[in-house]
Protein backbone atom coordinates (compact mmCIF):
# COMPACT_ATOMS: atom_id res chain seq x y z
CA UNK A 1 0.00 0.00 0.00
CA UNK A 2 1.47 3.35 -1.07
CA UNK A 3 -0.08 6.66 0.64
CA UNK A 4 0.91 9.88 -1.62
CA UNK A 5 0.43 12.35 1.74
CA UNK A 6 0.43 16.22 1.46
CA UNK A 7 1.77 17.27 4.96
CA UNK A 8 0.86 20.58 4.71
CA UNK A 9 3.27 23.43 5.89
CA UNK A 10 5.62 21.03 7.75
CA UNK A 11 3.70 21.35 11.34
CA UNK A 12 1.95 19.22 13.76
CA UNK A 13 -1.36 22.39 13.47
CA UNK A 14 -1.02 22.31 9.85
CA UNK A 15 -1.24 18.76 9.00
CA UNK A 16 -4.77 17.16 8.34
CA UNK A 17 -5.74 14.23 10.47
CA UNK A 18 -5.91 12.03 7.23
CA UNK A 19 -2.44 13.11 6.47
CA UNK A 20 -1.08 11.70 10.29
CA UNK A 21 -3.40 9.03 10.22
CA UNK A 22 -1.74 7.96 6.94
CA UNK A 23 1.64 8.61 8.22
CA UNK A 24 1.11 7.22 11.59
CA UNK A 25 -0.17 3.62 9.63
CA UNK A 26 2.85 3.19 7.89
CA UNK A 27 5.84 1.11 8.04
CA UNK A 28 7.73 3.53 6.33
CA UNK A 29 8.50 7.21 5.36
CA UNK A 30 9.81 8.34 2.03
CA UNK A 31 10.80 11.98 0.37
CA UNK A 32 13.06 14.78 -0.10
CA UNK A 33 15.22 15.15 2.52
CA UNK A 34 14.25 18.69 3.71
CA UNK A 35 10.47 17.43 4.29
CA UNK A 36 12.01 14.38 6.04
CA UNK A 37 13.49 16.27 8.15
CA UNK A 38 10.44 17.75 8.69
CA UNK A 39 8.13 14.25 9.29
CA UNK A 40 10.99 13.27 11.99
CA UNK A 41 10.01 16.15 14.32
CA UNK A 42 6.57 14.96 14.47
CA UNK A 43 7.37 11.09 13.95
CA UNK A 44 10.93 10.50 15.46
CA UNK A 45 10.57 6.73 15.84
CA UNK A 46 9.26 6.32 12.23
CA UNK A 47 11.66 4.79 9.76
CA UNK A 48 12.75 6.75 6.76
CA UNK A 49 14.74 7.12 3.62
CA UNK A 50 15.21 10.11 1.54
CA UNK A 51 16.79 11.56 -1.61
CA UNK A 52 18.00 15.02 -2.83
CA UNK A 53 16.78 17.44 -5.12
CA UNK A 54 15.91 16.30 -8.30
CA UNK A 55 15.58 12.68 -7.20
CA UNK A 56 12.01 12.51 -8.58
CA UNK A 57 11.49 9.49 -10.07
CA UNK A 58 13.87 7.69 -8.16
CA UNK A 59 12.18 8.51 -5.28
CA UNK A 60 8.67 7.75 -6.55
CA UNK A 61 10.17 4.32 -7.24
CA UNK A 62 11.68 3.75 -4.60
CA UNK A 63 8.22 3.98 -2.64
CA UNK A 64 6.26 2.05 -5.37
CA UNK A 65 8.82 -1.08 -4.84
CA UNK A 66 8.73 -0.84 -0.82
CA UNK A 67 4.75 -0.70 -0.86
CA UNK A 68 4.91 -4.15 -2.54
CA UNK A 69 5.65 -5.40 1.03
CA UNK A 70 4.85 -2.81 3.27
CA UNK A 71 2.31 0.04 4.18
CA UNK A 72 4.42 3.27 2.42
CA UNK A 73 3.94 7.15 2.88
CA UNK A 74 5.87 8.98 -0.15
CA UNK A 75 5.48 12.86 1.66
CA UNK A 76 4.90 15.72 -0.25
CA UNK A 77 4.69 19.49 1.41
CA UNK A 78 1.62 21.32 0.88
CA UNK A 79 -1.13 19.01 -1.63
CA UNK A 80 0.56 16.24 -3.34
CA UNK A 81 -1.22 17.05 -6.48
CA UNK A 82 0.08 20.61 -6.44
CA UNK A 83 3.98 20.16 -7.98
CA UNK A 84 3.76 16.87 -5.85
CA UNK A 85 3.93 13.35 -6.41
CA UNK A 86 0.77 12.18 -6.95
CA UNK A 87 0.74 12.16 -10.41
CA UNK A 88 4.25 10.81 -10.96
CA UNK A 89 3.23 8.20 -8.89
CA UNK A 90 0.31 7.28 -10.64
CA UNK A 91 1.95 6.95 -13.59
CA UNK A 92 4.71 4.97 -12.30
CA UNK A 93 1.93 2.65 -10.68
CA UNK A 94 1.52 0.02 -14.06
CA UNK A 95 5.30 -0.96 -13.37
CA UNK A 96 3.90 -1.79 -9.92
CA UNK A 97 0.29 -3.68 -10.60
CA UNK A 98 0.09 -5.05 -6.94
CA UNK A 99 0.21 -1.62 -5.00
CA UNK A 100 -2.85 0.06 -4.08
CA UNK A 101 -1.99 3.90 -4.30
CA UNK A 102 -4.04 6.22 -2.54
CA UNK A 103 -3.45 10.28 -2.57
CA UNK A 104 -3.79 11.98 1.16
CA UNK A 105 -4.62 15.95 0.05
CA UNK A 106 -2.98 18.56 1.63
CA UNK A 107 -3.29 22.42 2.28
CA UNK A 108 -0.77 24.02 0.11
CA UNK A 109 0.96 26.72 0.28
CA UNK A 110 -0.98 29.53 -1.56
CA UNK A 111 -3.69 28.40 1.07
CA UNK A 112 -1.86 28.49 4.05
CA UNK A 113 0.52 31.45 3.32
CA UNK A 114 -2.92 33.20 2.28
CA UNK A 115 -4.35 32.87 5.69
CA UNK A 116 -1.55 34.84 7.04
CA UNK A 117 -1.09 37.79 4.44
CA UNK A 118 -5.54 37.86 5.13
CA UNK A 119 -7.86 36.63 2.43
CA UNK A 120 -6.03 37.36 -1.17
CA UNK A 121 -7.87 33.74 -3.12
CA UNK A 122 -11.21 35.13 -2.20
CA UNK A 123 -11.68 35.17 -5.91
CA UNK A 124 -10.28 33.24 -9.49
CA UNK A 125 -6.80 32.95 -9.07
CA UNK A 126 -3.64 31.17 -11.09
CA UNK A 127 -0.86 29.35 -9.34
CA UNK A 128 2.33 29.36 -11.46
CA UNK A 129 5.66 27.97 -10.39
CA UNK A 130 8.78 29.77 -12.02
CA UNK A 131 11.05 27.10 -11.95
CA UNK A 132 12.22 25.92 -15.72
CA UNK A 133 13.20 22.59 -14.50
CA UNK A 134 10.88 20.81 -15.87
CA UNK A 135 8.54 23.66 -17.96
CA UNK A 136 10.35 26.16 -20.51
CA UNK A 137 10.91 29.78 -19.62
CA UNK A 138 8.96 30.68 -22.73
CA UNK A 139 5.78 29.12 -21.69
CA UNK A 140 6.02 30.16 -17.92
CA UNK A 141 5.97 34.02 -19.18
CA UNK A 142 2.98 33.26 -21.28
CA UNK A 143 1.22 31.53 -18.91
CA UNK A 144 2.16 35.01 -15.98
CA UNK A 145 0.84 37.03 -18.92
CA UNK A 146 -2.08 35.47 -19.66
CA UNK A 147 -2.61 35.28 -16.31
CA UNK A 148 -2.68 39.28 -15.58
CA UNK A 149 -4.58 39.85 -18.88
CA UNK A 150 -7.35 37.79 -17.37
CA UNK A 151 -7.13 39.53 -14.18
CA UNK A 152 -6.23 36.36 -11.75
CA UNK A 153 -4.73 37.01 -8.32
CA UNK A 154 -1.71 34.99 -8.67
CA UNK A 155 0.31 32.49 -6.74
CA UNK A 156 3.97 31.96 -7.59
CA UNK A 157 5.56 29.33 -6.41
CA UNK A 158 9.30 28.24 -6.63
CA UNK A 159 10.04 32.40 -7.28
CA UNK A 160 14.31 32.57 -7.09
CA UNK A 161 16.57 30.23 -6.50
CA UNK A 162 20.97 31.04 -5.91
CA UNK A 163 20.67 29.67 -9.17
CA UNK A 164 18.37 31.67 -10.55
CA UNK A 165 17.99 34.92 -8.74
CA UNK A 166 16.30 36.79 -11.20
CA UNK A 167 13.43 34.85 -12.18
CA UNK A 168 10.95 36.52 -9.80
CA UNK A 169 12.33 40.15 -11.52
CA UNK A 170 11.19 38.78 -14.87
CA UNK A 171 8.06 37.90 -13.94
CA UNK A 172 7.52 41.25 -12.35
CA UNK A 173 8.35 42.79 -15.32
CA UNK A 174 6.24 40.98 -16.94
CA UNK A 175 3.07 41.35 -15.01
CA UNK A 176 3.93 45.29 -14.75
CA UNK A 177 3.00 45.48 -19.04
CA UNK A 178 0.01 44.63 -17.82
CA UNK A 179 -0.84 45.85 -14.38
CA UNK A 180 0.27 48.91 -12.19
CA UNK A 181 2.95 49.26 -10.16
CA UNK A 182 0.68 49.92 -7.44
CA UNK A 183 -0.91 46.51 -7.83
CA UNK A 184 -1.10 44.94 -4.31
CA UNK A 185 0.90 42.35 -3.44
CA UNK A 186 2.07 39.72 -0.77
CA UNK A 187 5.01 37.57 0.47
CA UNK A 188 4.97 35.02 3.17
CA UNK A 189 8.28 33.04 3.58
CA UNK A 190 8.68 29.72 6.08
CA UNK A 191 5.15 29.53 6.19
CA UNK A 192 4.30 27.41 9.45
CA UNK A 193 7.45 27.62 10.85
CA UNK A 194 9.54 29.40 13.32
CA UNK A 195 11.55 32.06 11.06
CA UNK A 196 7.67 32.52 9.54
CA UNK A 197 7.65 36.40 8.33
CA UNK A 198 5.30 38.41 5.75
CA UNK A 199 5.12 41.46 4.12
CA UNK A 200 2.46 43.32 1.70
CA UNK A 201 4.26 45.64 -0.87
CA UNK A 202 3.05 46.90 -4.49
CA UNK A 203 4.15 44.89 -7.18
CA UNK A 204 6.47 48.06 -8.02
CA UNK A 205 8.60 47.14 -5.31
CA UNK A 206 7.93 43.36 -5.25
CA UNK A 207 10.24 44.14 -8.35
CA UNK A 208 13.49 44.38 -6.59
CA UNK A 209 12.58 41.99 -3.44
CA UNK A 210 14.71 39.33 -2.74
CA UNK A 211 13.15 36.49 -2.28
CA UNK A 212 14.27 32.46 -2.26
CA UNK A 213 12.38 29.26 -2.34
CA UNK A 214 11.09 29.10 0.60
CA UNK A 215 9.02 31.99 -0.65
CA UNK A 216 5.31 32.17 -1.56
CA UNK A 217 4.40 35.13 -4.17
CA UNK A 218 1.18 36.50 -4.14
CA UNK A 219 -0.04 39.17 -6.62
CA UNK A 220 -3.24 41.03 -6.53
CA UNK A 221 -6.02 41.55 -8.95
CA UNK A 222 -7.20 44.71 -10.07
CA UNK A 223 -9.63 44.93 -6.92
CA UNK A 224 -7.16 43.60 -4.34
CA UNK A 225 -6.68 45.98 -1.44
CA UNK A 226 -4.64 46.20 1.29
CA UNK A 227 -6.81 47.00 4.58
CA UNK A 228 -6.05 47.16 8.14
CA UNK A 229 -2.89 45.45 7.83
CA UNK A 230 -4.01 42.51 5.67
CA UNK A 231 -4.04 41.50 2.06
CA UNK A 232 -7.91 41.17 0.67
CA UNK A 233 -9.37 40.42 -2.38
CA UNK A 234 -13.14 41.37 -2.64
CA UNK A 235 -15.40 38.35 -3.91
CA UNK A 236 -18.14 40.87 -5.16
CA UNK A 237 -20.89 40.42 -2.91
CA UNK A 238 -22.14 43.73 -2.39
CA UNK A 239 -22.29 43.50 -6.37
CA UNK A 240 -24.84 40.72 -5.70
């Protein structure tokens, strides 16, 4: 049996009881070693392995062929569907005919980080990861422009890296062609954890902000405000 389980944040409070039931039942834990780390401060006696970045399918794999003879959690922050491993598992699964897979959602991080910048998803909204590893530059811009011609809030995930510091600048720039530079924005870094912090900015300065991947992005619609301290996006109701 192979659980796919979105942990959440990386917390005890933000982990759904399905999620620690499903972890709790299993013989083993498997996933990227900064989210192991993670599991072991909640489940110290629970056996693990681990690989590095970019480890993907090695690690899906490695949790299909353990779940052949034992109850398996492969652990995903946030959702697992969300950039998680639910669907390379899934498609991994016909190598593996006798495991049972079953996906464990999660509250990801535009949710969670959202809660703490106020209420910014109250409306449509696009989550877009800026990484290129595995999705060309070209069609990440058209997807952030796209985006801000249709007026989503949007959620960036995966915004700079040391090896790409600028990404998150480019996309900026990008949105800016098509929105203000007084568009309001949000950042929530560490969400759930002890060096936690946030800020709301305009997506003038949200320009030059450094930011790394621990980093969620979020940028306003046209009717996104910032009031009383928090980040809000009206949902239209006293349009109703």
């Amino acid at each position: 049996m192979l659980y796919v389980v979105g942990f959440g944040c990386g917390n005890r409070e933000g982990m759904t009881f399905a999620a620690y039931d499903a972890i709790e039942r299993s013989d083993l834990v498997i996933g990227y070693s900064t989210y192991i780390d993670l599991i072991r401060q909640i489940f110290p006696d629970k056996p693990t392995a681990e690989t590095g970045m970019r480890k993907e399918r090695e690690r899906v794999a490695a949790a299909l062929a353990e779940a052949q003879t034992k109850t398996v959690a492969l652990v995903c922050s946030g959702d697992p569907e969300l950039y998680g491993m639910a669907g390379l598992a899934l498609e991994m699964q016909p190598d593996y005919p006798d495991v049972e897979i079953e996906i464990v959602a999660g509250v990801s991080a535009a949710f969670s980080g959202g809660a703490i910048l106020g209420a910014p998803l109250t409306h449509d909204l696009a989550v877009i990861s800026l990484s290129d590893l595995l999705t060309p530059a070209e069609k990440i811009a058209r997807r952030l422009r796209s985006a801000a011609e249709g007026d989503f809030v949007i959620v960036l995930y995966n915004p700079s890296s040391k090896h790409r510091p600028e990404h998150l600048k480019k996309a900026c720039e990008i949105l800016l062609s098509c929105r203000p530079p007084e568009t309001v924005c949000g950042i929530v870094r560490n969400i759930g954890r002890a060096e936690q912090s946030s800020r709301i900015l305009t997506l003038g300065e949200l320009r030059d902000t450094a930011v790394d991947m621990f980093t969620t992005v979020y940028i306003g619609n046209s009717e996104t405000v910032a009031l009383n301290g928090k980040m809000v996006t009206p949902r239209g109701y006293r349009n109703g």
